[in-house]
PDB file of N, CA and C in Angstrom:
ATOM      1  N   UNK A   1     -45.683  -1.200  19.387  1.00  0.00           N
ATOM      2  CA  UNK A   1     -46.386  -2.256  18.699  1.00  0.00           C
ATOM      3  C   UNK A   1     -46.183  -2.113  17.197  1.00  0.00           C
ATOM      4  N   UNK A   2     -46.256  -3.440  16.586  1.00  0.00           N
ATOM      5  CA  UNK A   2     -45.908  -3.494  15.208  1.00  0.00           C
ATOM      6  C   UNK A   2     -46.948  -3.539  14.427  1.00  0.00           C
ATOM      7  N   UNK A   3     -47.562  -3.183  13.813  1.00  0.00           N
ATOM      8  CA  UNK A   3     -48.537  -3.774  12.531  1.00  0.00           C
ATOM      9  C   UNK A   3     -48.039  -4.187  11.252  1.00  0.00           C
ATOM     10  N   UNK A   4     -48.296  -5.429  10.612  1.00  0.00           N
ATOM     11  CA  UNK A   4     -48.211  -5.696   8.823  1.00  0.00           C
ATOM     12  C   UNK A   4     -49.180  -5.390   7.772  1.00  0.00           C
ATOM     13  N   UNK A   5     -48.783  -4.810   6.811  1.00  0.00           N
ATOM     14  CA  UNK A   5     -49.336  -4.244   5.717  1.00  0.00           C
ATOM     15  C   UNK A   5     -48.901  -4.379   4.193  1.00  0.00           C
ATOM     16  N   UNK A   6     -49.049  -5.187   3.331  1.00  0.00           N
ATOM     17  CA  UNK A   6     -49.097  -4.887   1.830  1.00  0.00           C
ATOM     18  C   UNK A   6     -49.111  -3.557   1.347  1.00  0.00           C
ATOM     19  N   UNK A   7     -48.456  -2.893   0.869  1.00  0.00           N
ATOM     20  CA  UNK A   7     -48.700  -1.580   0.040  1.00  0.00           C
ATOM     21  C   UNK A   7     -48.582  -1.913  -1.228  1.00  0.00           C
ATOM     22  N   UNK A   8     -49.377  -0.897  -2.000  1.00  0.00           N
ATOM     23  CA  UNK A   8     -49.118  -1.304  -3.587  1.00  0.00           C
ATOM     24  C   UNK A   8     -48.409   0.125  -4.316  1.00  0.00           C
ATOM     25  N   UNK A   9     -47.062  -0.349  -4.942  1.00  0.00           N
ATOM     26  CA  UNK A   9     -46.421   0.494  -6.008  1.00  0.00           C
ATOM     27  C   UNK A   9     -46.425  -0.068  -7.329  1.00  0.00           C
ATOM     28  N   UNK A  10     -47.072   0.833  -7.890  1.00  0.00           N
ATOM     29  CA  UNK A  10     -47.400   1.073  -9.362  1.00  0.00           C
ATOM     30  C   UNK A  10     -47.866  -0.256  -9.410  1.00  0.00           C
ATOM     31  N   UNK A  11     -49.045  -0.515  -8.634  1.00  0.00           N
ATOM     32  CA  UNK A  11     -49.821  -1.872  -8.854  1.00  0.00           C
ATOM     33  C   UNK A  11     -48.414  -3.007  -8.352  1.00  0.00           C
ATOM     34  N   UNK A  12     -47.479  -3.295  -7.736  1.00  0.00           N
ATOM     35  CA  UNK A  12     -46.722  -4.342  -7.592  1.00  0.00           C
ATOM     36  C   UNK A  12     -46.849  -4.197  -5.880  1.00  0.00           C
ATOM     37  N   UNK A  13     -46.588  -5.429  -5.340  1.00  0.00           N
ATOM     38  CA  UNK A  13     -46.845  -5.435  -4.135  1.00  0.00           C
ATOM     39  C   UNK A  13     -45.591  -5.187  -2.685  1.00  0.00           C
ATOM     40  N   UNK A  14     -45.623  -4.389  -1.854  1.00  0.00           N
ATOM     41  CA  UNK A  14     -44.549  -4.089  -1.367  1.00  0.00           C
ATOM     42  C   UNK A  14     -44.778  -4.333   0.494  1.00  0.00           C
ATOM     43  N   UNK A  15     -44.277  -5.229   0.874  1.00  0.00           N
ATOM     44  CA  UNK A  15     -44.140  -5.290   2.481  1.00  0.00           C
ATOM     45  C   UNK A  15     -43.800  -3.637   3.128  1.00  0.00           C
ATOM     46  N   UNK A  16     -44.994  -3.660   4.156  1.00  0.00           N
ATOM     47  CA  UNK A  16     -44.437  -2.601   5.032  1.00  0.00           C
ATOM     48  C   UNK A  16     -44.964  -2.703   6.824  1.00  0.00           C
ATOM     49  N   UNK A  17     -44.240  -1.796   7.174  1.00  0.00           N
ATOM     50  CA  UNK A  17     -44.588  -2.378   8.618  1.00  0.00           C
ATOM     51  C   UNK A  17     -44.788  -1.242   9.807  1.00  0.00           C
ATOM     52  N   UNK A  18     -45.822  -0.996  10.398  1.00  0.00           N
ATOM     53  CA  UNK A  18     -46.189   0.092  10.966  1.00  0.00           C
ATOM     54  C   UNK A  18     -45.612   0.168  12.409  1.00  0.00           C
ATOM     55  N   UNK A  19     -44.699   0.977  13.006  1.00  0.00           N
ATOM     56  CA  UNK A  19     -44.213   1.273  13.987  1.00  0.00           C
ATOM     57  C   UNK A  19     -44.749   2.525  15.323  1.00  0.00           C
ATOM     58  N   UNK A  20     -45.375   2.346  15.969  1.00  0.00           N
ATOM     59  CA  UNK A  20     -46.472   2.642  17.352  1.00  0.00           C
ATOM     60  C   UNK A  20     -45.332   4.412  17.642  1.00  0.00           C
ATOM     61  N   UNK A  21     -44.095   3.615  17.841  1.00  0.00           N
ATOM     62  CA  UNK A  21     -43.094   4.408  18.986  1.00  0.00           C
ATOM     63  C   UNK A  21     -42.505   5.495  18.264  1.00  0.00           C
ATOM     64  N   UNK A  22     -43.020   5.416  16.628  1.00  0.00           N
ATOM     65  CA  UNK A  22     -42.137   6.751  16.031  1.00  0.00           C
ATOM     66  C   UNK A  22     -43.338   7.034  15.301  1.00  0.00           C
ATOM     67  N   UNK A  23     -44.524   6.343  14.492  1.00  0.00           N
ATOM     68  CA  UNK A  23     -45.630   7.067  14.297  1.00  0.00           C
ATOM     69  C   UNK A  23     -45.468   7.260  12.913  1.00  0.00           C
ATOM     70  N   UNK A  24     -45.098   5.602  12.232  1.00  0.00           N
ATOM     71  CA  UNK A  24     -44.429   5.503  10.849  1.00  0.00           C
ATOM     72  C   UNK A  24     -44.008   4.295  10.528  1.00  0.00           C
ATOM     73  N   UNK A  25     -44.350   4.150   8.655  1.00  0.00           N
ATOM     74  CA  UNK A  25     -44.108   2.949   8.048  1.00  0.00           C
ATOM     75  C   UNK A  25     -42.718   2.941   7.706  1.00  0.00           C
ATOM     76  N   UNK A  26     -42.492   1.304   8.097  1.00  0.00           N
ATOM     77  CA  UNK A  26     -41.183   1.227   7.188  1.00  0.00           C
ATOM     78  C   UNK A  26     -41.147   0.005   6.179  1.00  0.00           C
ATOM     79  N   UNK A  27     -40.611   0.763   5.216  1.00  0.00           N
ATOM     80  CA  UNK A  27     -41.337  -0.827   3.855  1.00  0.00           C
ATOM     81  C   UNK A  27     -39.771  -1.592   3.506  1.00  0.00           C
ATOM     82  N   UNK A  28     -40.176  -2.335   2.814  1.00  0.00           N
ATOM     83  CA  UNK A  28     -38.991  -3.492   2.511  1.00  0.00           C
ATOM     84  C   UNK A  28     -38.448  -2.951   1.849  1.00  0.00           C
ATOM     85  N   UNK A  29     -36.888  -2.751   2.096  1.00  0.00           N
ATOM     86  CA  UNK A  29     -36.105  -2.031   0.938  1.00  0.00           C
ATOM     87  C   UNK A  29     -36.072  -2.959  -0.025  1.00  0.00           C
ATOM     88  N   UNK A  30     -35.694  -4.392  -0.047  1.00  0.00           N
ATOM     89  CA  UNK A  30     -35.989  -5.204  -1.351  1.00  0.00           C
ATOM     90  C   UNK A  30     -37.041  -5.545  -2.035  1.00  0.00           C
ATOM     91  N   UNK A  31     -37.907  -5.091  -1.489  1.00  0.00           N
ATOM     92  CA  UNK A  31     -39.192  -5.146  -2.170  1.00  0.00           C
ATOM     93  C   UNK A  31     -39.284  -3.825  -2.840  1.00  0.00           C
ATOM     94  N   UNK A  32     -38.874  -2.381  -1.948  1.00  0.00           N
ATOM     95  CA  UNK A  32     -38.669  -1.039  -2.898  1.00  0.00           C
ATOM     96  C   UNK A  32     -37.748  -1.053  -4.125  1.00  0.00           C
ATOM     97  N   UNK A  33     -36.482  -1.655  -4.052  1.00  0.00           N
ATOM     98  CA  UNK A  33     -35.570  -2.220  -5.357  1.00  0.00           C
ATOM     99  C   UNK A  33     -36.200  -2.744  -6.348  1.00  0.00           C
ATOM    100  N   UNK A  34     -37.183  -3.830  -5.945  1.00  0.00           N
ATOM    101  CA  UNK A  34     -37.858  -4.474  -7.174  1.00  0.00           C
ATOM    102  C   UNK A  34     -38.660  -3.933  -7.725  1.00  0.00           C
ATOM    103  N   UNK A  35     -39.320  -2.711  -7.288  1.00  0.00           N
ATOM    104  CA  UNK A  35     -41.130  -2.230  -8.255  1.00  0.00           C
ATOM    105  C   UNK A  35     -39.845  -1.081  -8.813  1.00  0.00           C
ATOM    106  N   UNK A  36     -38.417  -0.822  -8.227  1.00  0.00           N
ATOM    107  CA  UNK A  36     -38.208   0.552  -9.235  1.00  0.00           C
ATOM    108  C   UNK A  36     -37.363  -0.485 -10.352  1.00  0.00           C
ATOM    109  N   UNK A  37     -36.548  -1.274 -10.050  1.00  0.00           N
ATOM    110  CA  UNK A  37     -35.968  -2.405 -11.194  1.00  0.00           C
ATOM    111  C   UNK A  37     -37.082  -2.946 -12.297  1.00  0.00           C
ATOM    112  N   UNK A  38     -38.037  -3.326 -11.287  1.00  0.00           N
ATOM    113  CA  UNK A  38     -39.040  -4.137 -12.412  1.00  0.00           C
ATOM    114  C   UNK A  38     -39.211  -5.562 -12.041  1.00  0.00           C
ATOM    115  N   UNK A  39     -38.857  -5.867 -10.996  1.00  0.00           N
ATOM    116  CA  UNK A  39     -38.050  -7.301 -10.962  1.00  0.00           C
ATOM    117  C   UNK A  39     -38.877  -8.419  -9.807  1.00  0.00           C
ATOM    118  N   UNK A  40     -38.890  -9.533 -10.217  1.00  0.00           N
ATOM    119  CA  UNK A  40     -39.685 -10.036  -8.993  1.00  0.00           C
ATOM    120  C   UNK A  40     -39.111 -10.770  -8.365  1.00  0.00           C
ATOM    121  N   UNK A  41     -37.723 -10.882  -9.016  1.00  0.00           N
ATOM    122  CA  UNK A  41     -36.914 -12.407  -8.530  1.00  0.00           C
ATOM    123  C   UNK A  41     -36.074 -11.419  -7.100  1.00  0.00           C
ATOM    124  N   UNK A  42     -36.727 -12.409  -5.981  1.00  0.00           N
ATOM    125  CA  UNK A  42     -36.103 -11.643  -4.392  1.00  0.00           C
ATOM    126  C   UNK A  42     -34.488 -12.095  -4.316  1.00  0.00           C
ATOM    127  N   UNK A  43     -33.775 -13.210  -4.762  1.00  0.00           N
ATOM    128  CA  UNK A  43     -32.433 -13.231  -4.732  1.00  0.00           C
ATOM    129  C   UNK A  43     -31.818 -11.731  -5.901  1.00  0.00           C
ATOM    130  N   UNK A  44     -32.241 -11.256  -6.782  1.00  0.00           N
ATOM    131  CA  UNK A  44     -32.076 -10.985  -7.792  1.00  0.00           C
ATOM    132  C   UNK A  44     -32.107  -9.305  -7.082  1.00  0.00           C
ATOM    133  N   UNK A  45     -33.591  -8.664  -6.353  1.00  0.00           N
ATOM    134  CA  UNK A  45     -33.393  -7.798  -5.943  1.00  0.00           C
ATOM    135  C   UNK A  45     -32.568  -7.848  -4.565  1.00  0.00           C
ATOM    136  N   UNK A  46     -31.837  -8.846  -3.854  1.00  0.00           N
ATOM    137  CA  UNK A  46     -30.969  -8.617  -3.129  1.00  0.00           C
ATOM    138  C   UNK A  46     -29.977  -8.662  -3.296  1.00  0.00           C
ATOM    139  N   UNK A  47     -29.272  -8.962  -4.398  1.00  0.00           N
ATOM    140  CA  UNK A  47     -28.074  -9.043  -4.879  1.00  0.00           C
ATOM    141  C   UNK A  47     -27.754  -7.358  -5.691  1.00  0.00           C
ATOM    142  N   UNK A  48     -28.378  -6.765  -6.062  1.00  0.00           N
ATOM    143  CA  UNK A  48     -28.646  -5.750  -6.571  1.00  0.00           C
ATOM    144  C   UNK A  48     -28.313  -4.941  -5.378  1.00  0.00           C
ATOM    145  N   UNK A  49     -29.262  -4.913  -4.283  1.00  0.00           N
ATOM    146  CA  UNK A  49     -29.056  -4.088  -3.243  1.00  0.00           C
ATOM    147  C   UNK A  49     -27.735  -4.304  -2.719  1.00  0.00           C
ATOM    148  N   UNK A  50     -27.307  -5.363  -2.141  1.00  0.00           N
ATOM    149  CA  UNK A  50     -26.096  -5.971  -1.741  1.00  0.00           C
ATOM    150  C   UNK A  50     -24.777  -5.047  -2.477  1.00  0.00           C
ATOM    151  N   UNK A  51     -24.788  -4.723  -3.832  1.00  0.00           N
ATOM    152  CA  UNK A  51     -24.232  -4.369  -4.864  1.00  0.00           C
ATOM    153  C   UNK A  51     -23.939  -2.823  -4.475  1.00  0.00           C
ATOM    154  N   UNK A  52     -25.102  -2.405  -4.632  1.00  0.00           N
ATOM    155  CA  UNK A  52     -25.433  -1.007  -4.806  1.00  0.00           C
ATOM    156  C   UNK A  52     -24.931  -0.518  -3.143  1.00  0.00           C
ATOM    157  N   UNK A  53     -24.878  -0.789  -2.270  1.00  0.00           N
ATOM    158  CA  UNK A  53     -24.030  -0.810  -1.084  1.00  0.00           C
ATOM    159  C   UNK A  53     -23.182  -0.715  -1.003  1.00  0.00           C
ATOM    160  N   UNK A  54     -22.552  -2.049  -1.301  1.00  0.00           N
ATOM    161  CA  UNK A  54     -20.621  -1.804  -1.310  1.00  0.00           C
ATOM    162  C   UNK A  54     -20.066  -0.470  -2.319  1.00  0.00           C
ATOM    163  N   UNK A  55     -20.958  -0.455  -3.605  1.00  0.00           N
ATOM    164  CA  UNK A  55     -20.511   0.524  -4.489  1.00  0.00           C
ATOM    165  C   UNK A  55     -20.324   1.984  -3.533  1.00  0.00           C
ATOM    166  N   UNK A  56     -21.900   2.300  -2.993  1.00  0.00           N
ATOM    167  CA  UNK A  56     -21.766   3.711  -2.313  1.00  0.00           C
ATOM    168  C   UNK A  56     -20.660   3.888  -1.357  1.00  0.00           C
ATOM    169  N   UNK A  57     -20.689   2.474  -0.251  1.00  0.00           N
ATOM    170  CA  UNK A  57     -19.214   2.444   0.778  1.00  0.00           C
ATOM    171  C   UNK A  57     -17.962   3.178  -0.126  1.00  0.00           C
ATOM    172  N   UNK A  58     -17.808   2.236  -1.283  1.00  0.00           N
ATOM    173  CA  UNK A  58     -16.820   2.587  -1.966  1.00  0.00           C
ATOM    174  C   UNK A  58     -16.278   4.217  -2.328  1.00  0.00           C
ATOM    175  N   UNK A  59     -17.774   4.344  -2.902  1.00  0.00           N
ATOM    176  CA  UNK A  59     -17.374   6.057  -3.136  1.00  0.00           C
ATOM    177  C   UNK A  59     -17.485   6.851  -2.112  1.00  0.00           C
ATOM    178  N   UNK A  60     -17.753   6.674  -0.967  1.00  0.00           N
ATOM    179  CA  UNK A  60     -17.669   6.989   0.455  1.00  0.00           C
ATOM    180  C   UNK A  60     -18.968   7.778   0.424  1.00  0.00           C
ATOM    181  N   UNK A  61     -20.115   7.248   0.143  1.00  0.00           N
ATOM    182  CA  UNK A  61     -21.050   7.964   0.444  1.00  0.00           C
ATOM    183  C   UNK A  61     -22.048   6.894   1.930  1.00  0.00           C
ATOM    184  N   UNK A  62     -23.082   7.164   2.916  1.00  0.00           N
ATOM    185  CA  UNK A  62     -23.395   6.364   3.159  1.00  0.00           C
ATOM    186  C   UNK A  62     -24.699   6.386   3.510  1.00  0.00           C
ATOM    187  N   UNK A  63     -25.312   5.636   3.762  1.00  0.00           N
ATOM    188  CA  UNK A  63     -26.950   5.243   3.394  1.00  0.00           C
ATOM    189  C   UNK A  63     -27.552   6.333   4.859  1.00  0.00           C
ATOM    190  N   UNK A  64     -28.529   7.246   4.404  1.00  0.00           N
ATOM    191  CA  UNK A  64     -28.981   8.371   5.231  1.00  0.00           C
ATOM    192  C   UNK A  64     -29.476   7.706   7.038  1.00  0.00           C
ATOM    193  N   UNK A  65     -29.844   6.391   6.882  1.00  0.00           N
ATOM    194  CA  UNK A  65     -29.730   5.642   8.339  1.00  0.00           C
ATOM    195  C   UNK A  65     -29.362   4.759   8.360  1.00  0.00           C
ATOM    196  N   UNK A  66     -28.946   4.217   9.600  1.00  0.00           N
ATOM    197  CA  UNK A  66     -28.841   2.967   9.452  1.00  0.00           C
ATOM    198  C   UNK A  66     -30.055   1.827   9.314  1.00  0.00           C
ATOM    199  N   UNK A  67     -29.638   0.498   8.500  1.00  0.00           N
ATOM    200  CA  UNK A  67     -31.003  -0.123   7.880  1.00  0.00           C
ATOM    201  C   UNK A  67     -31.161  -1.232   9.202  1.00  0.00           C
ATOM    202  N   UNK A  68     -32.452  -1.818   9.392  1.00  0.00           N
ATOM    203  CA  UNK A  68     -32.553  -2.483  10.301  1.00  0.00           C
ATOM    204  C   UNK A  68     -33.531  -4.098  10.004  1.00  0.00           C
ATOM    205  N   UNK A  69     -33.085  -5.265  10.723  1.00  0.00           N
ATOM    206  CA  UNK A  69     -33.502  -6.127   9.789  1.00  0.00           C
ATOM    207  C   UNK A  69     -34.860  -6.659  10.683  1.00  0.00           C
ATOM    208  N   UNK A  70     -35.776  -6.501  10.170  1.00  0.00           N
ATOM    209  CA  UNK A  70     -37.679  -6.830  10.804  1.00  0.00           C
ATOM    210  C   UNK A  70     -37.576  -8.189  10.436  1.00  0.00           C
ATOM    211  N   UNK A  71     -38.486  -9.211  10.997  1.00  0.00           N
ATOM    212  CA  UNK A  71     -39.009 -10.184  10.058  1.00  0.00           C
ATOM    213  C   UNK A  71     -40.230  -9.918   9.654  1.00  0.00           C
ATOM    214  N   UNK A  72     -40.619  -9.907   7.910  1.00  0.00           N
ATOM    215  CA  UNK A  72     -41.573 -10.038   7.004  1.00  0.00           C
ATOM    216  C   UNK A  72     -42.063 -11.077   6.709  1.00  0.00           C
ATOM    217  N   UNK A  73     -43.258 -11.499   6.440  1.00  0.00           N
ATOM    218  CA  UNK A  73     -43.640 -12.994   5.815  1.00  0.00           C
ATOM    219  C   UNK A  73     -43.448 -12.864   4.422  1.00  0.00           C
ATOM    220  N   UNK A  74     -42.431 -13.577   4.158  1.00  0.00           N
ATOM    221  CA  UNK A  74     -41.996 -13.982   2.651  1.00  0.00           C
ATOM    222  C   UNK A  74     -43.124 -14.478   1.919  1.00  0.00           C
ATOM    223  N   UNK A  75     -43.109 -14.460   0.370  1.00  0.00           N
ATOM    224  CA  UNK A  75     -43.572 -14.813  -0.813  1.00  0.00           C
ATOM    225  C   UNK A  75     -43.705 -16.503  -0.506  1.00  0.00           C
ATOM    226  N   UNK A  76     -43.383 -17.317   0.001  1.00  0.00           N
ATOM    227  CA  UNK A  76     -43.618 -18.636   0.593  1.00  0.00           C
ATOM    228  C   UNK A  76     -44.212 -19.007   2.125  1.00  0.00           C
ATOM    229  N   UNK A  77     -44.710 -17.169   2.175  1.00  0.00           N
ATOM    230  CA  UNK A  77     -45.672 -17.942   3.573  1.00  0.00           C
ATOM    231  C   UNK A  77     -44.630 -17.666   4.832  1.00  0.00           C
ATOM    232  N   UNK A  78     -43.359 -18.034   4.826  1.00  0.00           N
ATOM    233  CA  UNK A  78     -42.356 -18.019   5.931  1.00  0.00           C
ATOM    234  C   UNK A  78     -42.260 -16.482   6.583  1.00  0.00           C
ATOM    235  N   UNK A  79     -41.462 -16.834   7.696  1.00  0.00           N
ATOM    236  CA  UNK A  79     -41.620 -15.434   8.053  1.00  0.00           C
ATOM    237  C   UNK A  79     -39.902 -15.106   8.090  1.00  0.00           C
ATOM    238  N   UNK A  80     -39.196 -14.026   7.443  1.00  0.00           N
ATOM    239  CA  UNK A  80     -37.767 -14.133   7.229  1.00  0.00           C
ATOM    240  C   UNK A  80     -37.399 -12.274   7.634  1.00  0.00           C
ATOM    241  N   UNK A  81     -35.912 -12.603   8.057  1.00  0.00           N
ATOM    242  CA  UNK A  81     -35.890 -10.876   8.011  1.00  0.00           C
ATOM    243  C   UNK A  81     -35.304 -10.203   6.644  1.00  0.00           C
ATOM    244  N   UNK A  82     -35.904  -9.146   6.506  1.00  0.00           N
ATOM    245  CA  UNK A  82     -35.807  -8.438   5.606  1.00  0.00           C
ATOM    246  C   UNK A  82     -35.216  -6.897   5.926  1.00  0.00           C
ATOM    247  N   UNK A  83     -34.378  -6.278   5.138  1.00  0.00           N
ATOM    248  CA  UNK A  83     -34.026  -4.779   5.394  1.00  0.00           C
ATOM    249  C   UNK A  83     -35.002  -3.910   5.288  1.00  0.00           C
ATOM    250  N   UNK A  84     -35.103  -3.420   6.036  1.00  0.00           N
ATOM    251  CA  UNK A  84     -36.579  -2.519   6.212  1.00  0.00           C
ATOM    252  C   UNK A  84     -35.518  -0.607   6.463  1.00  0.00           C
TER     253      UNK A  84
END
């Protein structure tokens, strides 16, 4: 079972989502990009992430799991998937 949750970093607001079967949150990586950027614009922190990806591929490093895409209820109410 899933639960939804708001967390707050450094007072900015961050999607996260509680998982039953492993006994653990997993928060929006684009929402984690934006409170360490500063940034609120969500095309802006996904393009960033998007970025910062291909770069690591590049230098052959690669992301410690694989990322998996949840749906979150977006900043407009919708409900969209997000990299978690």
């Amino acid at each position: 079972m899933f639960k939804t949750s708001i967390r707050f970093f450094n007072g900015r607001e961050g999607r996260a989502v509680w998982d039953d079967a492993t006994n653990g949150w997993f928060f929006s990586v684009l929402d984690v990009v934006g409170v360490l950027n500063g940034q609120d614009d969500y095309a802006k922190n996904h393009n960033y992430w998007k970025w910062l990806k291909a770069k690591l591929k590049r230098e052959g490093n690669q992301q410690v799991s694989a990322t998996t895409q949840l749906r979150l209820t977006a900043a407009d109410g919708k409900w969209r998937e997000n990299c978690l």
